[in-house]
Protein backbone atom coordinates (compact mmCIF):
# COMPACT_ATOMS: atom_id res chain seq x y z
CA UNK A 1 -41.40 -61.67 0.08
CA UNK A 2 -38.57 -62.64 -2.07
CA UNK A 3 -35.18 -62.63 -0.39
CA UNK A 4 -33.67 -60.05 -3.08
CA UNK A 5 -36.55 -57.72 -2.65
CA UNK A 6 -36.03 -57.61 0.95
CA UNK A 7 -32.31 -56.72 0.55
CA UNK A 8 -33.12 -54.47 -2.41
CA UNK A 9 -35.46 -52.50 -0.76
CA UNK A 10 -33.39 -50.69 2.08
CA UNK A 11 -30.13 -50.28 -0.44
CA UNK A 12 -32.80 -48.42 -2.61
CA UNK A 13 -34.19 -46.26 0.18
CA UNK A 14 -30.23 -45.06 1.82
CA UNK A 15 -29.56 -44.51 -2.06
CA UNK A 16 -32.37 -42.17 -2.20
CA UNK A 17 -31.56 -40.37 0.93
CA UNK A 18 -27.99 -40.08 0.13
CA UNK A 19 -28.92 -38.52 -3.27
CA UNK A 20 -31.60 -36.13 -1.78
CA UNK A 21 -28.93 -34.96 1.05
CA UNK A 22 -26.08 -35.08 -2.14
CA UNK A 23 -28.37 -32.20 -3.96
CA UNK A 24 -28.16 -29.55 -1.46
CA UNK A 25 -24.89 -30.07 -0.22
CA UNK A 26 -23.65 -29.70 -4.05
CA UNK A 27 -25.74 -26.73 -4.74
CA UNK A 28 -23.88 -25.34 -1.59
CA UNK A 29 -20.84 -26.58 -3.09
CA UNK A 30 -21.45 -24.66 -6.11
CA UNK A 31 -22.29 -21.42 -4.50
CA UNK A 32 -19.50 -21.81 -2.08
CA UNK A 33 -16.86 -21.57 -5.54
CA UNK A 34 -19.20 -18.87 -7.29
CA UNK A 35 -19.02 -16.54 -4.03
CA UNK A 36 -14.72 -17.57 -3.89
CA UNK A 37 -14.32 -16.36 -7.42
CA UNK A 38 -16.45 -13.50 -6.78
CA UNK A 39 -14.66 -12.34 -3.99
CA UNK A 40 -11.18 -13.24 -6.18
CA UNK A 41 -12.41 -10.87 -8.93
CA UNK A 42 -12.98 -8.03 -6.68
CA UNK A 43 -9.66 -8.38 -4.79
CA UNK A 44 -7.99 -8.09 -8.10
CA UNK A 45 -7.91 -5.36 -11.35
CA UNK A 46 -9.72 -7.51 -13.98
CA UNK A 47 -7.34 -5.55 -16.56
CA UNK A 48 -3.65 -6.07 -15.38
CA UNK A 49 -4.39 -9.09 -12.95
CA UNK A 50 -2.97 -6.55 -9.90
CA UNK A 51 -4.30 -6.97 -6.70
CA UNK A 52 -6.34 -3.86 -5.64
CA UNK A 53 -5.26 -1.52 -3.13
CA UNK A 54 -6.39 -2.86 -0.05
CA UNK A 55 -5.72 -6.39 -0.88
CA UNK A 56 -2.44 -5.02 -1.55
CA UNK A 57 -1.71 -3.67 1.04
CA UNK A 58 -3.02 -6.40 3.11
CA UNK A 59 -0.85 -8.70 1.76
CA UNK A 60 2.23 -6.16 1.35
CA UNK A 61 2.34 -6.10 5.29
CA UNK A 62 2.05 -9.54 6.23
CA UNK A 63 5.08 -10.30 3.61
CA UNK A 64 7.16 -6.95 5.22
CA UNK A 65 6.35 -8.54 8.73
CA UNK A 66 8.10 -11.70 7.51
CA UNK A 67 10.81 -11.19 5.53
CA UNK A 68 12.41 -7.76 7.22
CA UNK A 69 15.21 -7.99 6.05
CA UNK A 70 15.53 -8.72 2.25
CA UNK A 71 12.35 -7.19 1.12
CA UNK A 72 11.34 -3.91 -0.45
CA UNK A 73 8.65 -2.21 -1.81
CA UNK A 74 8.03 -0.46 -5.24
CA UNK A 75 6.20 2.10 -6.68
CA UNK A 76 6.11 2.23 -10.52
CA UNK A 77 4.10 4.81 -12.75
CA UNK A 78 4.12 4.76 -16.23
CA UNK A 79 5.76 7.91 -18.15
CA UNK A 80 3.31 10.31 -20.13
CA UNK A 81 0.66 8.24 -20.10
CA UNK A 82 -2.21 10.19 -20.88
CA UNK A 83 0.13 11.43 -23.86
CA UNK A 84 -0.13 7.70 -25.09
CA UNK A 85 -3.94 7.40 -24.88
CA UNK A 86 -4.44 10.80 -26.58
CA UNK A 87 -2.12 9.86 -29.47
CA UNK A 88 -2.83 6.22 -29.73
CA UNK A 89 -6.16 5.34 -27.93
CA UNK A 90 -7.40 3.83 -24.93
CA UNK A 91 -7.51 0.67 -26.21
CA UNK A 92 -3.82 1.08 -26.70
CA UNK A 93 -3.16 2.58 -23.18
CA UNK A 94 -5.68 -0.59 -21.97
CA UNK A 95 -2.98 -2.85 -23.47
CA UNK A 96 -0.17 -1.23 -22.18
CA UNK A 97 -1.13 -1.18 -18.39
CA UNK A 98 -2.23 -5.31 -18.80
CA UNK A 99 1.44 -5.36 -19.94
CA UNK A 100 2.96 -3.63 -17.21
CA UNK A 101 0.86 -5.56 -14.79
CA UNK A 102 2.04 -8.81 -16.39
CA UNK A 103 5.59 -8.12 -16.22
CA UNK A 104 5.62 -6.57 -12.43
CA UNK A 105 3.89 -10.10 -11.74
CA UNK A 106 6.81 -12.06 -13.46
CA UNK A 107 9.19 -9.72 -11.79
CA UNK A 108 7.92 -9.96 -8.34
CA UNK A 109 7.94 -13.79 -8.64
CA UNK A 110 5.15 -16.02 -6.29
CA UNK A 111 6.64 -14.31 -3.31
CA UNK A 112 5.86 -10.75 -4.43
CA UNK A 113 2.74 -9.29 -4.65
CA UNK A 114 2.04 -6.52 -6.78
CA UNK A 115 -0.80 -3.72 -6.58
CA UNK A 116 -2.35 -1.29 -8.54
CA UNK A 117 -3.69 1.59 -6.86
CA UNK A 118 -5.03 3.72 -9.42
CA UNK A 119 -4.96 4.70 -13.09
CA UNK A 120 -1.21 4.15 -13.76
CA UNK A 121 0.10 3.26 -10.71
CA UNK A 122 1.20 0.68 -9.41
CA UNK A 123 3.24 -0.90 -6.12
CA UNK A 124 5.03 -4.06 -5.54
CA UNK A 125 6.52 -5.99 -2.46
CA UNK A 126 8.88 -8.47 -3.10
CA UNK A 127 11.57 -10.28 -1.30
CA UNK A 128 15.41 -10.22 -3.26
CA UNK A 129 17.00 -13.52 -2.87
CA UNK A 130 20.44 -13.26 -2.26
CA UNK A 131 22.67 -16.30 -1.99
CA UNK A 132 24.63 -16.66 1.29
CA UNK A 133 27.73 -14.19 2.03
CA UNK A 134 26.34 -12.33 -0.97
CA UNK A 135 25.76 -8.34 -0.65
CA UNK A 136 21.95 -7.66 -0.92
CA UNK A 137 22.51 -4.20 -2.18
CA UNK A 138 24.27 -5.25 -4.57
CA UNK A 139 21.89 -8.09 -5.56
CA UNK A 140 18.88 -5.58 -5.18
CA UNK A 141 19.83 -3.34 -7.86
CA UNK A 142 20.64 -5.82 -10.45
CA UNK A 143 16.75 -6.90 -9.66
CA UNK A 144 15.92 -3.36 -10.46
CA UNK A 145 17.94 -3.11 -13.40
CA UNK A 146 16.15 -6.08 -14.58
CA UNK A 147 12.91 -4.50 -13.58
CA UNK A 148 13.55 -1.14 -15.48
CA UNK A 149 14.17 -3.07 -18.86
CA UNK A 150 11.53 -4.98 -18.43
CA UNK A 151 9.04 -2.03 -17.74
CA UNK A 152 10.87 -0.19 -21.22
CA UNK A 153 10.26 -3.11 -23.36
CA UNK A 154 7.98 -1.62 -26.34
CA UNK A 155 4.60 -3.67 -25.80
CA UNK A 156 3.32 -5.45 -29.25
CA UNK A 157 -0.45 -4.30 -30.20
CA UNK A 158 -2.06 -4.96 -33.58
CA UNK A 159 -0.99 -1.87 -34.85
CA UNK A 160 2.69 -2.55 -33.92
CA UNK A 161 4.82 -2.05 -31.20
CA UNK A 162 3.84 0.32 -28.62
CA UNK A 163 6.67 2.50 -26.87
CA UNK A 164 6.12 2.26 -23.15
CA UNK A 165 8.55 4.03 -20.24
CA UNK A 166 8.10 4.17 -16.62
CA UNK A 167 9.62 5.90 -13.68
CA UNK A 168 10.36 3.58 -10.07
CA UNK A 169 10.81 4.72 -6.55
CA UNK A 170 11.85 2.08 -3.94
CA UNK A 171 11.94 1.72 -0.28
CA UNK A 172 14.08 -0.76 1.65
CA UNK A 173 13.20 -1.49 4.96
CA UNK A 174 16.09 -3.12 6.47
CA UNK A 175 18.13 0.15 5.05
CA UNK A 176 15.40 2.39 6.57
CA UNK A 177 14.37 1.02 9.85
CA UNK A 178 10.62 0.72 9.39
CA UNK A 179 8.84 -1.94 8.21
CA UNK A 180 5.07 -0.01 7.62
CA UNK A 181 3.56 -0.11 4.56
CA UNK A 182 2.04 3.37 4.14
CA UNK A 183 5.39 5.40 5.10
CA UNK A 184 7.46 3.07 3.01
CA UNK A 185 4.93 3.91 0.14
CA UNK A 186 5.26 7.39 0.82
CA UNK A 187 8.97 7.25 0.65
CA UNK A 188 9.11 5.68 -2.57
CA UNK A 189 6.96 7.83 -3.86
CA UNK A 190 9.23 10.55 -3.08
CA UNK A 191 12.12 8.70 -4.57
CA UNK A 192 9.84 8.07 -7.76
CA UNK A 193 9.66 11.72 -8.83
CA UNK A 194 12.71 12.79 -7.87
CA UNK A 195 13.96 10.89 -10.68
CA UNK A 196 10.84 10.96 -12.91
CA UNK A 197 11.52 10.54 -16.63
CA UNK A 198 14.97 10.29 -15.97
CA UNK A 199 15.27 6.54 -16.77
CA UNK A 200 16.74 5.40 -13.32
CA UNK A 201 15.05 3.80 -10.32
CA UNK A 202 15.25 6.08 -7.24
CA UNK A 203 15.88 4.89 -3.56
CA UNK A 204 14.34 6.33 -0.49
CA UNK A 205 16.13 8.45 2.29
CA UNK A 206 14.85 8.22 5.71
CA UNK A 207 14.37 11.78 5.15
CA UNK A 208 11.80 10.97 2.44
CA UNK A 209 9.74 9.15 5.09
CA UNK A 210 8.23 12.35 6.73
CA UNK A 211 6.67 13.47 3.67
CA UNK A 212 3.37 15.28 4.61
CA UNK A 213 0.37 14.08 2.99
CA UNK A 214 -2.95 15.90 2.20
CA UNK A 215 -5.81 13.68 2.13
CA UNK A 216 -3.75 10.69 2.15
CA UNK A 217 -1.47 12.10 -0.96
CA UNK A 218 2.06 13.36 -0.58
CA UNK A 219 2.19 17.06 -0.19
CA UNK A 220 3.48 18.31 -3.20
CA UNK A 221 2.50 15.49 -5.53
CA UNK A 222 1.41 16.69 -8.97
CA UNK A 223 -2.68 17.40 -7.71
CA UNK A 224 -2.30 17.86 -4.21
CA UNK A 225 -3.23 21.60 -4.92
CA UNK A 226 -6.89 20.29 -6.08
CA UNK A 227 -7.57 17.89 -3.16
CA UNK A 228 -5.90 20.82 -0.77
CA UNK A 229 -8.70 23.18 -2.14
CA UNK A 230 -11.55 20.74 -2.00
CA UNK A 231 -10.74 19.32 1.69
């Protein structure tokens, strides 16, 4: 047998193997990233980019748990919003929540994360940078001065700009003592309507924290006389 055959032969033969083992292992590869960006898509709204509510919250708590005491959590809801899809369309109102989504991610920076729970809403947990000696108060509401401008910023559509308002409730831990996700939710949702349409972000008491809830909604929450009736 020639000498190159015989050296040919077994290079062939582990080329062949290596390829049949390659096949599988790539189709595994493959189905390995579909099933990732499958399970990406579901964790997030596929309309604002906003996590949904229990990745949210999932990742809300671990960042709480971390950083106790310069974070805080947000709850936004747009302003007479079914008044803008009845006047302007759903496609409009579709383009106005993708743009509040956008700008709560910009707002909430990589080390935020920022939810939406349902129709309007959304909630955001961020951390507020402060620079040493600085007063985080102080530093926390210029962050949510910034974030109400940003959330009144007419949005641009095809058929021209698009007037958008929303109303903010916050919760600071490290003011309030607790660090759980659902009552500092709760408390900011308190703070949220107390100042509803009124154009100014509103913090929680401790007070606000022992808001009762029906069904997992705060007592007295616009609805909470439906879901009261049907529990």
């Amino acid at each position: 047998m020639d000498p190159v055959t015989r050296v040919a032969t077994p290079i062939g033969q582990r080329a062949l193997i290596i390829t049949t083992l390659a096949v599988p292992l790539t189709g595994w590869t493959i189905h390995a990233l579909t099933l990732h960006r499958r399970l990406a898509a579901e964790r997030r709204d596929p309309l604002t980019g906003a996590q949904r509510r229990a990745a949210f919250e999932r990742r809300a708590q671990r960042l709480l748990a971390r950083h106790q005491q310069d974070s805080l959590v947000c709850l936004i809801d747009l302003d007479n919003f079914k008044g803008l899809n009845d006047t302007h369309g759903h496609a409009a109102g579709d383009v106005a929540l993708a743009a509040t989504g956008e700008r709560l991610a910009r707002w909430a920076g990589p080390q935020g994360v920022v939810g939406r729970l349902g129709g309007d809403e959304f909630a955001v947990a961020t951390r507020v940078s402060t620079q040493a000696g600085a007063d985080t108060q102080a530093g926390m509401e210029q962050r949510l001065t910034e974030l109400m401008g940003a959330l009144h910023e007419p949005v641009p559509t095809e058929a021209g700009p698009l007037a958008v308002a929303a109303s903010v409730g916050t919760a600071v831990p490290d003011y309030l003592g607790i660090h759980a996700l659902p009552a500092l939710l709760r408390g900011a949702d308190v703070s949220m309507y107390r100042t509803k349409h009124s154009g100014q972000y509103g913090w929680a008491e401790i007070e606000d924290l022992q808001a009762p809830t029906v069904n997992g909604r705060r007592a007295g929450r616009p609805g909470t006389a439906l879901l009261e009736r049907a529990a």
